[in-house]
Protein backbone atom coordinates (compact mmCIF):
# COMPACT_ATOMS: atom_id res chain seq x y z
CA UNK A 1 -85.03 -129.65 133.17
CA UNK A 2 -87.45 -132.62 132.98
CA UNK A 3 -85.85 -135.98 134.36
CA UNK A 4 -86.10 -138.58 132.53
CA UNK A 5 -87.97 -141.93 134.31
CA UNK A 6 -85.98 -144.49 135.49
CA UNK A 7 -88.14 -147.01 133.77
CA UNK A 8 -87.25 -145.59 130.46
CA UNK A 9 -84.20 -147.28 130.05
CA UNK A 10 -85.19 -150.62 132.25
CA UNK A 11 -87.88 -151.48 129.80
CA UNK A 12 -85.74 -152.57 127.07
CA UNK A 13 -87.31 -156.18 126.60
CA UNK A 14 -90.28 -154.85 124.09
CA UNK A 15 -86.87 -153.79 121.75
CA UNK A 16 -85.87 -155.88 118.97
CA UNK A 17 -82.30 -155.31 119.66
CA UNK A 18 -80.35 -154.10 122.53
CA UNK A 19 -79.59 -149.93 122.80
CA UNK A 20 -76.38 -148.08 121.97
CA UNK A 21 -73.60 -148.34 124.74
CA UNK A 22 -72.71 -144.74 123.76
CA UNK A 23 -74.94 -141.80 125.00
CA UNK A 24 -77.92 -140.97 123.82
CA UNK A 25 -77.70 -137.05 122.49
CA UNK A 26 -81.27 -135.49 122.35
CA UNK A 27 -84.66 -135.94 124.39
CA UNK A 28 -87.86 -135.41 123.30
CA UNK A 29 -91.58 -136.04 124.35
CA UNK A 30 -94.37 -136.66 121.65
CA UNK A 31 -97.32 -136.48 122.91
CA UNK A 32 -101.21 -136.39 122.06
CA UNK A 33 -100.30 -138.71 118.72
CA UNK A 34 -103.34 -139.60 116.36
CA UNK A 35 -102.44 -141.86 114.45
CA UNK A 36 -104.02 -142.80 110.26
CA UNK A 37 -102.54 -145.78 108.75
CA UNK A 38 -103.32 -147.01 105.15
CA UNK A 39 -102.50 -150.27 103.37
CA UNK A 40 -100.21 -149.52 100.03
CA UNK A 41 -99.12 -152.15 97.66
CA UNK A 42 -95.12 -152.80 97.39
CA UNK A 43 -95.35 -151.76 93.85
CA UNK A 44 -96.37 -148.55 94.99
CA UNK A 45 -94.13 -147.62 97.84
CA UNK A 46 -91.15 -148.53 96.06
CA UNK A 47 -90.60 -146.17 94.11
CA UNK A 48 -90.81 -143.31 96.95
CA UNK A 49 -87.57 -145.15 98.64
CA UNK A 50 -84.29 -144.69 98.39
CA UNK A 51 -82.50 -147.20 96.37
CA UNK A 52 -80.79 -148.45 99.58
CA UNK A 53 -83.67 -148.90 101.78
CA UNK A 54 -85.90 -152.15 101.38
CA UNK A 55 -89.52 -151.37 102.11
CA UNK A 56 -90.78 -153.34 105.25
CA UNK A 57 -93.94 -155.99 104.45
CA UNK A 58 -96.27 -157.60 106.78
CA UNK A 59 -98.78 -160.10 105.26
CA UNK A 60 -96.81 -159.00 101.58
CA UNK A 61 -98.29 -155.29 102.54
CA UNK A 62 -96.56 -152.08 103.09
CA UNK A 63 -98.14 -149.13 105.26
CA UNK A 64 -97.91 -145.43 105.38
CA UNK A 65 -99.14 -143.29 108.10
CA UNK A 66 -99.67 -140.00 109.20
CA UNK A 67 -98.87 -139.28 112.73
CA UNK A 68 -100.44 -135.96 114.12
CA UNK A 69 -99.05 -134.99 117.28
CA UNK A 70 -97.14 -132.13 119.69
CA UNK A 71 -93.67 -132.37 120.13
CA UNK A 72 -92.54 -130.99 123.45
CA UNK A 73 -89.34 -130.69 125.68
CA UNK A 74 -86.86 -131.50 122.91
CA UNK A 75 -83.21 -130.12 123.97
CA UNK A 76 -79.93 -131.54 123.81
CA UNK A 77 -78.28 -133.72 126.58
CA UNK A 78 -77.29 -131.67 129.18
CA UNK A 79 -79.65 -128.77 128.52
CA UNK A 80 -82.65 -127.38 129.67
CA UNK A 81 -85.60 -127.27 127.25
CA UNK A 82 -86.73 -123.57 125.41
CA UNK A 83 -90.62 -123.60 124.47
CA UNK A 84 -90.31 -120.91 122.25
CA UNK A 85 -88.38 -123.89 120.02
CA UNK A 86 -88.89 -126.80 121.84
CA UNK A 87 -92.85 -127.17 121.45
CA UNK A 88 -94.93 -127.35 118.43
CA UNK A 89 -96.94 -129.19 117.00
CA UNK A 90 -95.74 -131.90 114.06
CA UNK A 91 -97.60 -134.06 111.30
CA UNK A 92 -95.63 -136.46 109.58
CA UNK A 93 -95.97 -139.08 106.58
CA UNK A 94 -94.04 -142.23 107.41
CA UNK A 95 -93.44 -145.38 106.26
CA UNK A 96 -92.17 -148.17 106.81
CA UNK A 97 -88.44 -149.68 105.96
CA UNK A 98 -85.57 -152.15 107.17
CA UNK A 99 -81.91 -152.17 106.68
CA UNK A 100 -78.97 -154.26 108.27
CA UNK A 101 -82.03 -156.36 109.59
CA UNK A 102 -82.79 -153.18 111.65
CA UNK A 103 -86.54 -152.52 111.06
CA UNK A 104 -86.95 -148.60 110.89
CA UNK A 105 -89.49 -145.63 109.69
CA UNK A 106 -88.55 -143.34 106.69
CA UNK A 107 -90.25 -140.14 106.78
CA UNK A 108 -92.03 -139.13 103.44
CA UNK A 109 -92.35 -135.52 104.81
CA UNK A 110 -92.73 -134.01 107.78
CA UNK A 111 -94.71 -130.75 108.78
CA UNK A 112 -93.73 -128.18 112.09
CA UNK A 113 -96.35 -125.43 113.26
CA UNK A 114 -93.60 -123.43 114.29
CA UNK A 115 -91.24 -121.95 111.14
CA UNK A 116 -88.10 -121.42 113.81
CA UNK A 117 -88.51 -125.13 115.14
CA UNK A 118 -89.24 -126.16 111.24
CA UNK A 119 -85.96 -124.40 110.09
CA UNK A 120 -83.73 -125.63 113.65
CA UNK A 121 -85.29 -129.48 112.92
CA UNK A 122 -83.93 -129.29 109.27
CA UNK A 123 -80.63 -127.47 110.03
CA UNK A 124 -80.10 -130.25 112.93
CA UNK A 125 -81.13 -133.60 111.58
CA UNK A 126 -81.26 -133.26 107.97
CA UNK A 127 -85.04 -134.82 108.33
CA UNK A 128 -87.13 -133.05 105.57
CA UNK A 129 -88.96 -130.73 107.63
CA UNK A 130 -91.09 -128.02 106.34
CA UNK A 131 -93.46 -125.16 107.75
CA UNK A 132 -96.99 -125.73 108.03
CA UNK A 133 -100.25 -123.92 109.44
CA UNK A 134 -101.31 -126.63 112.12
CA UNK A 135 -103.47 -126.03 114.99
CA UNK A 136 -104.53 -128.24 117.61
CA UNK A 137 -107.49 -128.02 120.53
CA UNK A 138 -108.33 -130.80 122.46
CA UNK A 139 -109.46 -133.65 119.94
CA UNK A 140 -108.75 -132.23 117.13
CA UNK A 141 -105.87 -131.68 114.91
CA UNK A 142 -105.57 -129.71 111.78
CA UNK A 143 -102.96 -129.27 108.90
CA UNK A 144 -102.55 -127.19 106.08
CA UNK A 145 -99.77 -127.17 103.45
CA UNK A 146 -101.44 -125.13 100.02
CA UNK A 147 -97.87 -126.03 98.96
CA UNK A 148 -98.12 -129.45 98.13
CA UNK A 149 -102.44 -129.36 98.40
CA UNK A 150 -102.35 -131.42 101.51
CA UNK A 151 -104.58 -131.31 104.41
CA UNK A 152 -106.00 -132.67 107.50
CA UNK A 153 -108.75 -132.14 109.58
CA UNK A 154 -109.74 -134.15 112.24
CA UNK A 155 -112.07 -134.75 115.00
CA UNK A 156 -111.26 -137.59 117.21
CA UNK A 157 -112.77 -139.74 120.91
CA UNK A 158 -109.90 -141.46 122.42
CA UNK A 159 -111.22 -144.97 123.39
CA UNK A 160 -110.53 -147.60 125.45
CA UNK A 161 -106.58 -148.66 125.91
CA UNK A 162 -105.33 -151.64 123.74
CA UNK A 163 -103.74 -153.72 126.88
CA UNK A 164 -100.10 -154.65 125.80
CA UNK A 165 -101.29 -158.48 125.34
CA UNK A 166 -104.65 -157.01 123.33
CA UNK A 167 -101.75 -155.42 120.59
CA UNK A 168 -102.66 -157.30 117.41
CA UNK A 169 -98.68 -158.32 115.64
CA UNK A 170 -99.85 -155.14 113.13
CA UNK A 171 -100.38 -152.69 115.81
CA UNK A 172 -96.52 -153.66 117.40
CA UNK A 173 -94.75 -153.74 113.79
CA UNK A 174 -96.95 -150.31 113.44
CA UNK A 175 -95.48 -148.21 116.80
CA UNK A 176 -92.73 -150.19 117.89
CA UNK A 177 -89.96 -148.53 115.99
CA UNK A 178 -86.69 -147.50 117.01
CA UNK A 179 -84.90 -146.35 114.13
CA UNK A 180 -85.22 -142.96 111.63
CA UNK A 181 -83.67 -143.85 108.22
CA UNK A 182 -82.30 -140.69 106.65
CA UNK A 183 -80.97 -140.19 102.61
CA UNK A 184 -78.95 -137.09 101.95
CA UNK A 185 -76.57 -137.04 98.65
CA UNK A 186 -76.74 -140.68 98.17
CA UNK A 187 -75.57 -141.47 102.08
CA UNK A 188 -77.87 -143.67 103.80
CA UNK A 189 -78.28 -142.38 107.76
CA UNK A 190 -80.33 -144.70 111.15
CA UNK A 191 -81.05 -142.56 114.16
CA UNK A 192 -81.30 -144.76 116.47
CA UNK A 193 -84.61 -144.20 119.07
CA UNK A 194 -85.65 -145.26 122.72
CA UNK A 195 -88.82 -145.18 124.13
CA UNK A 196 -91.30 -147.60 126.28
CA UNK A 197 -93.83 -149.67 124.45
CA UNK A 198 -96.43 -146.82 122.90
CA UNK A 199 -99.64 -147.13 125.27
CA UNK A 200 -102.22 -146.95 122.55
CA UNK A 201 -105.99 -146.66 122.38
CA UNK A 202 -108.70 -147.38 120.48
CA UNK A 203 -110.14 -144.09 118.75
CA UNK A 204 -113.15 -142.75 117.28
CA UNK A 205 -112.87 -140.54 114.38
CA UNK A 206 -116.19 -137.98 114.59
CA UNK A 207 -114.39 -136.04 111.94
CA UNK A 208 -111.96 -136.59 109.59
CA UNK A 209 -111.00 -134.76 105.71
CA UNK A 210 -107.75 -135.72 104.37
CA UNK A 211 -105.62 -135.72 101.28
CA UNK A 212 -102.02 -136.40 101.22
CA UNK A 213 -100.33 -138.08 98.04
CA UNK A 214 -98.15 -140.62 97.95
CA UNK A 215 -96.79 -141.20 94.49
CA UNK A 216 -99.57 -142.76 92.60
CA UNK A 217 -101.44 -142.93 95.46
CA UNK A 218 -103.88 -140.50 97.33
CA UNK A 219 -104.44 -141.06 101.19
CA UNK A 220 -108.04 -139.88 102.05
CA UNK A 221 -110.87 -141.13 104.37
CA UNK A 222 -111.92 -143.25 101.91
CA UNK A 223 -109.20 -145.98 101.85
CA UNK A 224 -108.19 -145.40 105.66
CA UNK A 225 -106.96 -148.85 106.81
CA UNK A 226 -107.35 -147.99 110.52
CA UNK A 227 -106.38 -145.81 113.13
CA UNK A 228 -105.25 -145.39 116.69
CA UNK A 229 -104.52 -142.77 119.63
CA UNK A 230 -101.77 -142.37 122.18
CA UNK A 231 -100.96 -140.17 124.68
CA UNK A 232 -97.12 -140.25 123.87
CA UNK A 233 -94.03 -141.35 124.56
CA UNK A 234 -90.36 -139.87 126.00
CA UNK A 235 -87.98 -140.64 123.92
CA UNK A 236 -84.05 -140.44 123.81
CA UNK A 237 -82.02 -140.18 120.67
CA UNK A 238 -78.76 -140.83 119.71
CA UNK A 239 -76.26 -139.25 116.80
CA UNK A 240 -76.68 -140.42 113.35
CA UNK A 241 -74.52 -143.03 111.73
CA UNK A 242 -73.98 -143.41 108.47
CA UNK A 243 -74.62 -146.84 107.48
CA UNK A 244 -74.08 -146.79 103.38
């Protein structure tokens, strides 16, 4: 069983507000993340919320991003790690949302490589998982759901690292994010998250084909806002509370 750093939870001061006195309940690694953002107006992203989530706006924008990247070590507290289940690969769709002043990320779907860790993810956290053919090599990630026509291929040169002083106020209200809203039969859900400040780096995209929608709105190469790599985080998570 991997131990988690010391560090993790003595770097709280990049947090916007202080972590749960009860224990955390699942660990997780997510490593090797590209990261795609795009710009979206309000008008648009509003109507992919919940009623009782308020989208988040910086500059009177709203973002959505994919996030390509392989999950690894995820068990329970106490337990040791399986990486039959425990290790896949993931692409989600995220934005971004705030409630109870608690600025979050609201998954618009989320894709698993692996249909047992797909089906365990779902059954577990109620997050909208689904199965997915993804495969990864070194640089490169690739998605493919024919399901909803969505797709990603990517070919990618991890650059030079974006010093935590360097982080422009959009790259920190981009990463740093440690909450998971969740809707399920008109409940509203937070999971609250733990992880140091995301080391990220600048990243060159040799490659990239993409097409996700998003309402009225298709995500492609074409209106890519910008774009960043990371080589991950550990993170802790704790049970969900319903908020609403």
């Amino acid at each position: 069983m991997k131990r988690i750093s010391d560090s993790t939870f003595s770097e709280i001061d990049h947090r916007p507000w202080p972590i749960p006195q009860n224990h955390w309940l699942y660990y997780q690694e997510w490593n090797e993340a590209l990261f795609l953002h795009w710009k979206i107006p309000p008008t648009l992203l509003k109507p992919l919320l919940p009623p009782t989530l308020k989208a988040d706006e910086i500059d009177n924008a709203c973002y959505i991003s994919l996030v390509a990247f392989t999950m690894n070590r995820i068990r329970p507290r106490f337990l040791p790690s399986l990486s039959l289940i425990s290790r896949f690969h993931e692409v989600n769709l995220r934005t971004y949302v705030v409630a109870d002043n608690k600025p979050g990320v609201y998954f618009l779907s989320i894709e698993a490589g692996k249909r047992i860790s797909s089906f365990l993810a779902k059954s577990l956290s109620g997050l909208p998982y689904t199965y997915s053919d993804l495969r990864r090599s070194e640089h490169c990630y690739e998605a493919n759901h024919p399901a909803k026509s969505s797709y990603l291929k990517s070919t990618f040169i991890p650059g030079s690292e974006i010093s935590e002083n360097e982080k422009s106020p959009l790259e920190i209200w981009l990463t740093e994010r440690y909450a998971l809203y969740l809707d399920v039969d008109d409940a509203l859900y937070r999971y609250e998250i733990h992880h140091k400040p995301w080391k990220l780096q600048n990243v060159t995209l040799r490659k990239l084909d993409v097409s996700y929608e998003a309402g009225e709105m298709t995500l492609n190469h074409e209106n890519l806002h910008s774009a960043h790599y990371s080589p991950g985080v550990q993170v802790v998570s704790w049970p969900r509370e319903r908020i609403l």
